[in-house]
Structure formats: C-alpha cells, structure tokens
PDB file of N, CA and C in Angstrom:
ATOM      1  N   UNK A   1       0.818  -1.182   0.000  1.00  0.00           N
ATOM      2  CA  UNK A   1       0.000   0.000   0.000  1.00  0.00           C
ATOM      3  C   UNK A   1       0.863   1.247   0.000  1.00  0.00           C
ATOM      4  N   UNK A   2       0.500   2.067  -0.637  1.00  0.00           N
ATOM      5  CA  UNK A   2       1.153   3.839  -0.842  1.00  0.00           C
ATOM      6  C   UNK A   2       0.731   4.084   0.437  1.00  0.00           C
ATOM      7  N   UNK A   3       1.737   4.772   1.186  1.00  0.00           N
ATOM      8  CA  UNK A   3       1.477   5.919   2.275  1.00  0.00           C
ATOM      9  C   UNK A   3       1.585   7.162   1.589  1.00  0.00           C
ATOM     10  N   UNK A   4       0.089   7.975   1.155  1.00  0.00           N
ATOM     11  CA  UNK A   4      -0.295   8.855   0.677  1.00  0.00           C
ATOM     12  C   UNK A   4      -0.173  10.019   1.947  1.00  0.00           C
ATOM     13  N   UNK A   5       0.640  11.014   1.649  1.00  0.00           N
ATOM     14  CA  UNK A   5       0.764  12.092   2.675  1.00  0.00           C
ATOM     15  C   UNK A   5      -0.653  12.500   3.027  1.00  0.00           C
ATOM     16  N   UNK A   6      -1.531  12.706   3.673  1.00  0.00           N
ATOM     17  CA  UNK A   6      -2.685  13.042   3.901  1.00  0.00           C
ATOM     18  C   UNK A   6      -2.573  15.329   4.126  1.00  0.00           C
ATOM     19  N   UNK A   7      -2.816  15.972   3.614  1.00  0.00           N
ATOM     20  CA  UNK A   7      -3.091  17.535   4.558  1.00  0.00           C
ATOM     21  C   UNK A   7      -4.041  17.557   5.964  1.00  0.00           C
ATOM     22  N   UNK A   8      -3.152  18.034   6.825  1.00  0.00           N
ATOM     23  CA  UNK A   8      -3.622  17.994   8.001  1.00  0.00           C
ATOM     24  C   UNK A   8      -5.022  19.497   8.094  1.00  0.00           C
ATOM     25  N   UNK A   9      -5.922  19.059   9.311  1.00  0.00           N
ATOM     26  CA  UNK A   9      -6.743  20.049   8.979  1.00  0.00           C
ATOM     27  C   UNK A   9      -5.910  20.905   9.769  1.00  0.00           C
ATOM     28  N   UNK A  10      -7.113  22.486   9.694  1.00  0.00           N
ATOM     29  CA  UNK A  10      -5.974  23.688  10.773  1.00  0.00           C
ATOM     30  C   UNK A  10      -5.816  23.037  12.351  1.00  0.00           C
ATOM     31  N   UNK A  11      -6.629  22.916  12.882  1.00  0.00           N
ATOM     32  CA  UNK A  11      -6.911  22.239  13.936  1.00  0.00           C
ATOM     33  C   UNK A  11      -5.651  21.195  14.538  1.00  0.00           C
ATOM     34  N   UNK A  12      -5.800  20.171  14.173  1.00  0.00           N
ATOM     35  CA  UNK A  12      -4.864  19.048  14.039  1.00  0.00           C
ATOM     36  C   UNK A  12      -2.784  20.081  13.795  1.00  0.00           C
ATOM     37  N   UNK A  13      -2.580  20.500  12.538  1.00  0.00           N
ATOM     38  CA  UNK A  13      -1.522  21.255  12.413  1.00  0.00           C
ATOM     39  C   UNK A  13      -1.194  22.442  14.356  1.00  0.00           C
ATOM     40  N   UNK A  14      -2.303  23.250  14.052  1.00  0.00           N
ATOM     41  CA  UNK A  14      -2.135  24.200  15.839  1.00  0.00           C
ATOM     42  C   UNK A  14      -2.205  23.257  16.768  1.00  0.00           C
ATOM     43  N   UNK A  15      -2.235  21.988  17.001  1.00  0.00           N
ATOM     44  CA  UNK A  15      -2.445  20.984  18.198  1.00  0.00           C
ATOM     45  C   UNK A  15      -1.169  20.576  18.198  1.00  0.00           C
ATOM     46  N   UNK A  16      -0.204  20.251  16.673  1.00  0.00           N
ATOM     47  CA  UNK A  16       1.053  19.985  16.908  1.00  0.00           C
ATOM     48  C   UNK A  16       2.078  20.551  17.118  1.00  0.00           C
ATOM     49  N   UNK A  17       1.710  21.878  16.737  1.00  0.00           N
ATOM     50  CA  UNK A  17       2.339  22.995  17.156  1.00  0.00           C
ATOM     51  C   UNK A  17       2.323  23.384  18.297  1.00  0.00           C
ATOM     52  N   UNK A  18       1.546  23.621  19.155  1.00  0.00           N
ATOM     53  CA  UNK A  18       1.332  23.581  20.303  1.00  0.00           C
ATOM     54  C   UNK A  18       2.104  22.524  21.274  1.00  0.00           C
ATOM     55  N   UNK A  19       1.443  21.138  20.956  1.00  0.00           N
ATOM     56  CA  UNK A  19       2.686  20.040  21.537  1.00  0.00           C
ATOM     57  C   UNK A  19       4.249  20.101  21.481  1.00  0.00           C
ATOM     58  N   UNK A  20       4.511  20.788  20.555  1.00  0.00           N
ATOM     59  CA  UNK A  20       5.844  20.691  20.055  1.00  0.00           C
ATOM     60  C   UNK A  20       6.489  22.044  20.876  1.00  0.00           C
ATOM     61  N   UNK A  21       5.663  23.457  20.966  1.00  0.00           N
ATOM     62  CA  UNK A  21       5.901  24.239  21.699  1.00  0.00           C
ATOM     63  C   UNK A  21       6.015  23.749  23.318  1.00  0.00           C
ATOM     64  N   UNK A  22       5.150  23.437  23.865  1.00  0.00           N
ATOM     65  CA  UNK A  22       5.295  22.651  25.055  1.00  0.00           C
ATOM     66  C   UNK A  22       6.223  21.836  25.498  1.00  0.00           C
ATOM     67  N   UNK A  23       6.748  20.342  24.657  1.00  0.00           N
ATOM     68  CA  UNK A  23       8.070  19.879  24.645  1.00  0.00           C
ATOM     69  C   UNK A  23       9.346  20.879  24.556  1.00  0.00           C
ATOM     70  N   UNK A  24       9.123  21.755  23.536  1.00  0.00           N
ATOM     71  CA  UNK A  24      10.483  22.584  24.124  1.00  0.00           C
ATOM     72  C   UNK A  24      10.571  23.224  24.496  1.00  0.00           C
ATOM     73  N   UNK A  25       9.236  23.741  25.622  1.00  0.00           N
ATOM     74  CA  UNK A  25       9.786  24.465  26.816  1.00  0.00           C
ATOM     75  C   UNK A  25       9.792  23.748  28.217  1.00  0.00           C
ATOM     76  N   UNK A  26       9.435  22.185  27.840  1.00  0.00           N
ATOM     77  CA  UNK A  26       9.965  21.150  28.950  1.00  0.00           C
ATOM     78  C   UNK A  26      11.127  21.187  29.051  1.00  0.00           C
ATOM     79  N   UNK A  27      11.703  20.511  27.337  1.00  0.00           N
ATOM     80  CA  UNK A  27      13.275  20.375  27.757  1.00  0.00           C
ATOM     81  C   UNK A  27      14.349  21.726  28.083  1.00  0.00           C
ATOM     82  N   UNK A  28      13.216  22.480  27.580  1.00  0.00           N
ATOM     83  CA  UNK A  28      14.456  24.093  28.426  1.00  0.00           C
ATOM     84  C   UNK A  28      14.417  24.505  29.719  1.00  0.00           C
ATOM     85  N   UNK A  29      13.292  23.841  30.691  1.00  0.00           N
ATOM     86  CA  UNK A  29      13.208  23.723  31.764  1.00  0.00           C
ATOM     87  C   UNK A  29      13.718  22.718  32.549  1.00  0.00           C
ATOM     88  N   UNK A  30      14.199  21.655  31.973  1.00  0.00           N
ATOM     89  CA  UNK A  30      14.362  20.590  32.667  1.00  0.00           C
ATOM     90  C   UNK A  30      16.046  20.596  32.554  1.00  0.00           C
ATOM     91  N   UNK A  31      16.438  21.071  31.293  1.00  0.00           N
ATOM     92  CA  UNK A  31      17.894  21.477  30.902  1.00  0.00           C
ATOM     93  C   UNK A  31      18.312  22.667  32.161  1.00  0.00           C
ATOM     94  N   UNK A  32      17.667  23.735  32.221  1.00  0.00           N
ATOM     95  CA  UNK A  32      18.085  24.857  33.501  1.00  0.00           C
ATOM     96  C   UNK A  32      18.042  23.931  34.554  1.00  0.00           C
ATOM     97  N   UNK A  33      17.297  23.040  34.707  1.00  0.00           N
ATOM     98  CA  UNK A  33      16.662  22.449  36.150  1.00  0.00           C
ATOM     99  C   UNK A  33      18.315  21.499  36.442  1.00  0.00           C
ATOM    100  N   UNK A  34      18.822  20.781  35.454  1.00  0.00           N
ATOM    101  CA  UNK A  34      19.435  20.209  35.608  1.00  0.00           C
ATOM    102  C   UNK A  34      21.160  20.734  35.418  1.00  0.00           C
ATOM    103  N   UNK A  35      21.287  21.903  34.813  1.00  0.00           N
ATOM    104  CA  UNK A  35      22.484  22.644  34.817  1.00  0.00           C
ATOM    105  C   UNK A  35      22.567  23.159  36.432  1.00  0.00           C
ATOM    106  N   UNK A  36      21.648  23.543  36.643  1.00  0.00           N
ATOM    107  CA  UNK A  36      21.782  24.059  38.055  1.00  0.00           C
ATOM    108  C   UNK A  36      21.890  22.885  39.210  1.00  0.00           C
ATOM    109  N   UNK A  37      21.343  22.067  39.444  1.00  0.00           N
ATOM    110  CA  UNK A  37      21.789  20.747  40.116  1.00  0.00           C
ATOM    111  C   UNK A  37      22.988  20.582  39.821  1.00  0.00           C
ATOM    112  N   UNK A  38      23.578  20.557  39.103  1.00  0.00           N
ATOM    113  CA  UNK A  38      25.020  20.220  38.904  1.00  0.00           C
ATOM    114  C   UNK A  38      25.910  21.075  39.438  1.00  0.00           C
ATOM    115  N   UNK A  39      25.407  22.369  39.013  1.00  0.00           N
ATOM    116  CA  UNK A  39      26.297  23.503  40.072  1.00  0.00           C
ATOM    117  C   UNK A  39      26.291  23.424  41.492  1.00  0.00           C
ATOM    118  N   UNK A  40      24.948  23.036  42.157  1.00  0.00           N
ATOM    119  CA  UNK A  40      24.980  22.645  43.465  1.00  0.00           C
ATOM    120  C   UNK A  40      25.623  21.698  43.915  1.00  0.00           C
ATOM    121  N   UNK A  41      25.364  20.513  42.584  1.00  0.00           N
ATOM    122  CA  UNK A  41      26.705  19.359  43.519  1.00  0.00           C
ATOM    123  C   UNK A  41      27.812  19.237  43.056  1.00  0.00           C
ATOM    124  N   UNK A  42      28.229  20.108  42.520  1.00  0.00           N
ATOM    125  CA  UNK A  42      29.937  20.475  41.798  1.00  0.00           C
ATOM    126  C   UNK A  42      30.431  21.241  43.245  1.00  0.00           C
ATOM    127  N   UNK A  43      29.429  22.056  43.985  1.00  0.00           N
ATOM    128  CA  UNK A  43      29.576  23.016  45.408  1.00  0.00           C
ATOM    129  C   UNK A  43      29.940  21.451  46.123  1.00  0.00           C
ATOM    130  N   UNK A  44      29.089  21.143  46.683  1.00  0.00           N
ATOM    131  CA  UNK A  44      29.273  19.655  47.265  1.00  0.00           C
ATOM    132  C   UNK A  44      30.292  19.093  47.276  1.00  0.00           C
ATOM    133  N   UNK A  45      31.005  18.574  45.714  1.00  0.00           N
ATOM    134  CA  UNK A  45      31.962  17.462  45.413  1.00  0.00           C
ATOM    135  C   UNK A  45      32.977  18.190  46.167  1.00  0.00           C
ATOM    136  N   UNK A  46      33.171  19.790  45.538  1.00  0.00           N
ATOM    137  CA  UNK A  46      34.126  20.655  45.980  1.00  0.00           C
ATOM    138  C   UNK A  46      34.758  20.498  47.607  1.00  0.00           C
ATOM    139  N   UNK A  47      33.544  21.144  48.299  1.00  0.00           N
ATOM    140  CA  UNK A  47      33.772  20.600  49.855  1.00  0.00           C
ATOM    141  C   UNK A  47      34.151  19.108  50.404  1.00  0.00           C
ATOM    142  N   UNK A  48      33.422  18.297  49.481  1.00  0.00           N
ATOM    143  CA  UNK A  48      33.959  17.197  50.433  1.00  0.00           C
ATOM    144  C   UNK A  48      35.419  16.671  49.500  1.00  0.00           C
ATOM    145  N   UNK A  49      35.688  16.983  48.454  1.00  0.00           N
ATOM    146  CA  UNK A  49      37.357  16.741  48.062  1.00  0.00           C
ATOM    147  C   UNK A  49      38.650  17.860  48.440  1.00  0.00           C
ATOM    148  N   UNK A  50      37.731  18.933  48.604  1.00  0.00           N
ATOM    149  CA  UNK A  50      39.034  19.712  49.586  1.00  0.00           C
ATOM    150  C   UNK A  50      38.416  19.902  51.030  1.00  0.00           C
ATOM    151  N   UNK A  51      38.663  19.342  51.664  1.00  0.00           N
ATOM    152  CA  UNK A  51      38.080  19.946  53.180  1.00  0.00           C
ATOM    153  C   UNK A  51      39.297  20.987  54.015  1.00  0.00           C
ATOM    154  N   UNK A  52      39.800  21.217  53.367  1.00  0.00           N
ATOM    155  CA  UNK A  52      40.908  22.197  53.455  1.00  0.00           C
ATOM    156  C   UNK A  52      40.264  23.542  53.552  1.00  0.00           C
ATOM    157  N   UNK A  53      38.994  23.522  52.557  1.00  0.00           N
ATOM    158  CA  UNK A  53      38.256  24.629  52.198  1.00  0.00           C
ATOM    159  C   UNK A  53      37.355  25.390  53.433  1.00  0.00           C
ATOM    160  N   UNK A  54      37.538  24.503  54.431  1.00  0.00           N
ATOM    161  CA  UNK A  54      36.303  25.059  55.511  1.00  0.00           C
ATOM    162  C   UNK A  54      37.650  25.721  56.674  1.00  0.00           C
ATOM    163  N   UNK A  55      38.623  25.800  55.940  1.00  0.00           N
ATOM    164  CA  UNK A  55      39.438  26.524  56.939  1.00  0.00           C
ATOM    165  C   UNK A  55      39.494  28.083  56.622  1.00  0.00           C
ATOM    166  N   UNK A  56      39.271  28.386  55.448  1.00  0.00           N
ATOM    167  CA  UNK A  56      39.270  29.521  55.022  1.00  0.00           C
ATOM    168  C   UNK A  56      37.647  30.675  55.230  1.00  0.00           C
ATOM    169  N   UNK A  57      38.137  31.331  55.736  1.00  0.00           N
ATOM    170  CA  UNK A  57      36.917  32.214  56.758  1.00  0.00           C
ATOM    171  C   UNK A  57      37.215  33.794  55.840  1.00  0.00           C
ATOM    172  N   UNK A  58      36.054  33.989  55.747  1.00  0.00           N
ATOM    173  CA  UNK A  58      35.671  35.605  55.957  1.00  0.00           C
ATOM    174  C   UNK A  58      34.741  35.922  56.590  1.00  0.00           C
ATOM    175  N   UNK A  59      35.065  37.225  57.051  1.00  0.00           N
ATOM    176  CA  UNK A  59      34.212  37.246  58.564  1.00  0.00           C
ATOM    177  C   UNK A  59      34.082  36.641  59.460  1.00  0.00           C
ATOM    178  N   UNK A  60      34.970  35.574  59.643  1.00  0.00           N
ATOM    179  CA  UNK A  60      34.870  35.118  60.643  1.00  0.00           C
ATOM    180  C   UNK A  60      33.791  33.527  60.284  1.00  0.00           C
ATOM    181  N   UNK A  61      33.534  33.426  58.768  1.00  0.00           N
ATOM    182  CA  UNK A  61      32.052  32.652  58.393  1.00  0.00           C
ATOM    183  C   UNK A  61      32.902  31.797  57.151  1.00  0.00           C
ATOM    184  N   UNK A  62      32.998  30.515  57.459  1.00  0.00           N
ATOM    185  CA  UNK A  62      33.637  29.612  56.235  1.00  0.00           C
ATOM    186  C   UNK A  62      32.933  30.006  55.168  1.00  0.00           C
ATOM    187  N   UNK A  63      34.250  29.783  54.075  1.00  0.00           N
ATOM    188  CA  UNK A  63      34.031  29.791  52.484  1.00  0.00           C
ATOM    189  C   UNK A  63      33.006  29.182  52.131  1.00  0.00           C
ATOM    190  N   UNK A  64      32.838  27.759  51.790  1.00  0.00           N
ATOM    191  CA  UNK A  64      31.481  27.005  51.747  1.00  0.00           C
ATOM    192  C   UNK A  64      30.432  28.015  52.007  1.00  0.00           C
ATOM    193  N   UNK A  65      29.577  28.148  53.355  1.00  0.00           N
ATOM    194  CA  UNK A  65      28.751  29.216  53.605  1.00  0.00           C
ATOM    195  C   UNK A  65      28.566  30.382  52.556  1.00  0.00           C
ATOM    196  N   UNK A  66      30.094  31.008  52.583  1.00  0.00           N
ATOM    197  CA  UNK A  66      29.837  32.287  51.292  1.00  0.00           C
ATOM    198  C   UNK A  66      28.890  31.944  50.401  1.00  0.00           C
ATOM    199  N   UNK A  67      29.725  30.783  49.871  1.00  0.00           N
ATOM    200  CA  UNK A  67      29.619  30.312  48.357  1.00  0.00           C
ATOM    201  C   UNK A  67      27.850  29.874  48.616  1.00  0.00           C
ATOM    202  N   UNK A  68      27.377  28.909  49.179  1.00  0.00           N
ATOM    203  CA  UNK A  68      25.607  28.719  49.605  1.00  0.00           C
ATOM    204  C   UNK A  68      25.074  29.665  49.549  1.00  0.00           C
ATOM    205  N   UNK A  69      25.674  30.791  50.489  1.00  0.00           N
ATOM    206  CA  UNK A  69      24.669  31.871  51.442  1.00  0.00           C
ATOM    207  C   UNK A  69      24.481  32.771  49.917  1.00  0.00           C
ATOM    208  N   UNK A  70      25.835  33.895  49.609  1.00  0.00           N
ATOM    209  CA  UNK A  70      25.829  34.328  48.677  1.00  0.00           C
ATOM    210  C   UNK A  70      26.200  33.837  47.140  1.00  0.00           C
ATOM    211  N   UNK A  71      27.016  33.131  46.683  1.00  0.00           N
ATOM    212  CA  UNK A  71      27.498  32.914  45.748  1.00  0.00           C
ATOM    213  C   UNK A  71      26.267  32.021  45.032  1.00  0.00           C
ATOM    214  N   UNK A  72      25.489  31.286  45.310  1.00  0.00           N
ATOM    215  CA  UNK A  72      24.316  30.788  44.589  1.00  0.00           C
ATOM    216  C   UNK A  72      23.656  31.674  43.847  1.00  0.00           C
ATOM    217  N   UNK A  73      23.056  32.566  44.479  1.00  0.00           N
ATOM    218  CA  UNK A  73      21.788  33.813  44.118  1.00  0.00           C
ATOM    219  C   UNK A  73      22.260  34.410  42.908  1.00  0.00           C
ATOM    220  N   UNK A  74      23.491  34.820  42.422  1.00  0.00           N
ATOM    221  CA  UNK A  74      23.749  35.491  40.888  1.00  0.00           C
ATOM    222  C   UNK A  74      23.325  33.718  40.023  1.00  0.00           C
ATOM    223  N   UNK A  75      23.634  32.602  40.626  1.00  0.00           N
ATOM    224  CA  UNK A  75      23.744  31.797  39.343  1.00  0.00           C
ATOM    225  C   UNK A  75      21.995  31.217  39.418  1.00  0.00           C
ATOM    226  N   UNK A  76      21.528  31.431  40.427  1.00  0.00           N
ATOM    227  CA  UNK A  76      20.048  31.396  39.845  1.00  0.00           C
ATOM    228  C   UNK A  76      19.374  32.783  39.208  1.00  0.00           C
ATOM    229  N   UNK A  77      20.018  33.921  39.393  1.00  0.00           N
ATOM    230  CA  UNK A  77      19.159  34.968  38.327  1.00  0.00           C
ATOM    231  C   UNK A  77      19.926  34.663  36.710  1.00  0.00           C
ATOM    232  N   UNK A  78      20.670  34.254  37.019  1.00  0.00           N
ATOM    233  CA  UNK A  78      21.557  33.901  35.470  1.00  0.00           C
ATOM    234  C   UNK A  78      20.440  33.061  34.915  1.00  0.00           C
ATOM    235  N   UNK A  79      20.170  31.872  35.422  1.00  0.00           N
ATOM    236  CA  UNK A  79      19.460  30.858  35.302  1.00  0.00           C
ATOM    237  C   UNK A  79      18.419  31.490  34.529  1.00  0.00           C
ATOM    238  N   UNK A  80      17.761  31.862  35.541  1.00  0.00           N
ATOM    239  CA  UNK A  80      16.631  33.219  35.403  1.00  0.00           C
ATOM    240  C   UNK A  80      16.490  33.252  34.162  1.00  0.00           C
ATOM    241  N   UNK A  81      17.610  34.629  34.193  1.00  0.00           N
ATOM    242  CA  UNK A  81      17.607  35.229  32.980  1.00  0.00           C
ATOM    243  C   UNK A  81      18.055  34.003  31.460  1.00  0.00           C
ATOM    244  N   UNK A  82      18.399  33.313  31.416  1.00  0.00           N
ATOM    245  CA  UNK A  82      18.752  32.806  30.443  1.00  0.00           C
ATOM    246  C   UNK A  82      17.742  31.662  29.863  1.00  0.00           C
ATOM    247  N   UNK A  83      16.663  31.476  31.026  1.00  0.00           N
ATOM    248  CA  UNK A  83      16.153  30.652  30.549  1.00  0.00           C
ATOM    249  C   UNK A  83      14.552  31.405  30.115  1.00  0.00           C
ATOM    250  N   UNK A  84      14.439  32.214  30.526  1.00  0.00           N
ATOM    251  CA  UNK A  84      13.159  33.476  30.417  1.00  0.00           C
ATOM    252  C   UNK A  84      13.837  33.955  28.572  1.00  0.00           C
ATOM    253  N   UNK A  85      15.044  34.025  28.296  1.00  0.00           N
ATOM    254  CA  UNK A  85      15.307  34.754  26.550  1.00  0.00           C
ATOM    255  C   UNK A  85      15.139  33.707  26.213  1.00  0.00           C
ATOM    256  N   UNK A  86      15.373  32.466  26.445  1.00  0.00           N
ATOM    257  CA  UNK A  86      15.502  31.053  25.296  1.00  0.00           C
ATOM    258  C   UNK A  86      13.639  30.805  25.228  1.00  0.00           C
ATOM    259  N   UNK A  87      12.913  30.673  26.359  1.00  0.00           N
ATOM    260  CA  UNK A  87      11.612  30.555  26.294  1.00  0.00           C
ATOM    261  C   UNK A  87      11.132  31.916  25.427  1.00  0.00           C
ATOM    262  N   UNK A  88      11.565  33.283  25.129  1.00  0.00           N
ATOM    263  CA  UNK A  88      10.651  33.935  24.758  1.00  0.00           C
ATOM    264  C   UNK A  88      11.066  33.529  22.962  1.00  0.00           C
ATOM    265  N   UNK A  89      12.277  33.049  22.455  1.00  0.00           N
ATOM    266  CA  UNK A  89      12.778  32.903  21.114  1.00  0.00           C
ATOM    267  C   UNK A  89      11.992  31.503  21.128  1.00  0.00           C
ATOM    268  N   UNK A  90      11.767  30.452  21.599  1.00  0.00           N
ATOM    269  CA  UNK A  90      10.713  29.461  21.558  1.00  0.00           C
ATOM    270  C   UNK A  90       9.358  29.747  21.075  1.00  0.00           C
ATOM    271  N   UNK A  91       9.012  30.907  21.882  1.00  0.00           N
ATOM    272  CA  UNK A  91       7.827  31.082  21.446  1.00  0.00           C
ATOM    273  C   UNK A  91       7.332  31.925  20.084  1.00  0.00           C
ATOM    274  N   UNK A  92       8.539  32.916  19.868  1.00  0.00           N
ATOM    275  CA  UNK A  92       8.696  33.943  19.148  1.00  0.00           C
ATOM    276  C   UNK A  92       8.941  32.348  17.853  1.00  0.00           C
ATOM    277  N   UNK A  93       9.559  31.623  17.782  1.00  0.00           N
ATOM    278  CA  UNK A  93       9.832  30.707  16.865  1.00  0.00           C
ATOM    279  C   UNK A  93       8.168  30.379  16.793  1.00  0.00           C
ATOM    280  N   UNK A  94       7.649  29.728  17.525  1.00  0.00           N
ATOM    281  CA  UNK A  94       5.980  29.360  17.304  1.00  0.00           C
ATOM    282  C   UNK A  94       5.318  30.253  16.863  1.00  0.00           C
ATOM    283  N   UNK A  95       5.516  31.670  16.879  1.00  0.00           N
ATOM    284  CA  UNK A  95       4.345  32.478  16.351  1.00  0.00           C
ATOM    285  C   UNK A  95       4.901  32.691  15.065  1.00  0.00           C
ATOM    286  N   UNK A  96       6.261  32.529  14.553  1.00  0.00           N
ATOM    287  CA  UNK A  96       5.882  32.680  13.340  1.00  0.00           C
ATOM    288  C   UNK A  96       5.648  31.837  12.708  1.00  0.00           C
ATOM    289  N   UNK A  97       5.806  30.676  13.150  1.00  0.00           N
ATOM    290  CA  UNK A  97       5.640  29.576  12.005  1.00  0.00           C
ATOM    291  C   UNK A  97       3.473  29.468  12.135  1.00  0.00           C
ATOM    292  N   UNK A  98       3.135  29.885  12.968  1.00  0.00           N
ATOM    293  CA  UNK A  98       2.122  29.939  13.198  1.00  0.00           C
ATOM    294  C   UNK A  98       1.146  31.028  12.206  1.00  0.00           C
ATOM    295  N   UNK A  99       2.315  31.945  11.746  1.00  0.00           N
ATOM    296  CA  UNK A  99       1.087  33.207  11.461  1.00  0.00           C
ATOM    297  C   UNK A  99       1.826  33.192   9.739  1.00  0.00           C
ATOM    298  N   UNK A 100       2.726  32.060   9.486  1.00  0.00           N
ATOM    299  CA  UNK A 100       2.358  31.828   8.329  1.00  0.00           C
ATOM    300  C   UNK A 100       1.618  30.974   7.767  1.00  0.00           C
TER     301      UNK A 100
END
C-alpha cells in the first residue's frame, strides 16, 4: 500500500504545534533544572574533596557558607535570565511559524 501524505486540517496542524511548543519548553526547563543541580553538587563534590576549604573564613564565616549563602543567588538569576530569553525565542519561533 502507498502511504499517501494526507493535509492535516488547521486544527490538528495548531495541536502539533502547540505540543511541540510545550516539549520545548519542557526540555528548556528541565535542561536549567538540571544545569543548576550540577552547580549545586559540583559546590558539594568541591567541599567534600578539599576539606581544606572550611578553613578559610571571611568574617569570621567559612568559604562554603559564602559560596551557599551568597554565591548561589547570581547563578540562579543567570538561570533566570537565560532561561526566560531562550523561552521567549521558543515562542517567538511558534508564532511565526504559526502566522504563516
């Protein structure tokens, strides 16, 4: 038997579009979700392969701490930010293929 390409109706075409929009703003969420886990336990591996590291104080307040307390918070607005431009070019990609 011929597999005859069939034309999809409008309906059916915006449903896959839609799905397809959705999948890739899973995997751009799940990609941030998982770049950032890694930074947290790259912090982790760090401490427990140098423990040398908890000797070093500012303020009186171990390095580690810094790095948790403050040094996290820029790499989640990075996050933030990087994953808020890739979702808006996702979508900006869907509307045009959409509004042709």
């Amino acid at each position: 038997m011929l597999n005859i390409p069939r034309k999809l109706n409008p309906d059916a075409a915006d449903a896959f579009y839609v799905r397809s929009l959705i999948r890739s703003q899973f995997r751009l969420a799940i990609s941030v979700a998982l770049g950032f886990l890694l930074l947290l336990i790259g912090l982790a591996v760090i401490g427990a392969a140098w423990p040398q590291i908890q000797e070093i104080r500012l303020a009186t307040i171990p390095l580690p701490w810094w790095l948790l307390g403050v040094g996290v918070y820029p790499m989640i607005l990075l996050s933030a930010f990087l994953f808020n431009r890739a979702a808006a070019r996702n979508e900006q990609q869907y509307r045009s293929i959409v509004e042709q």
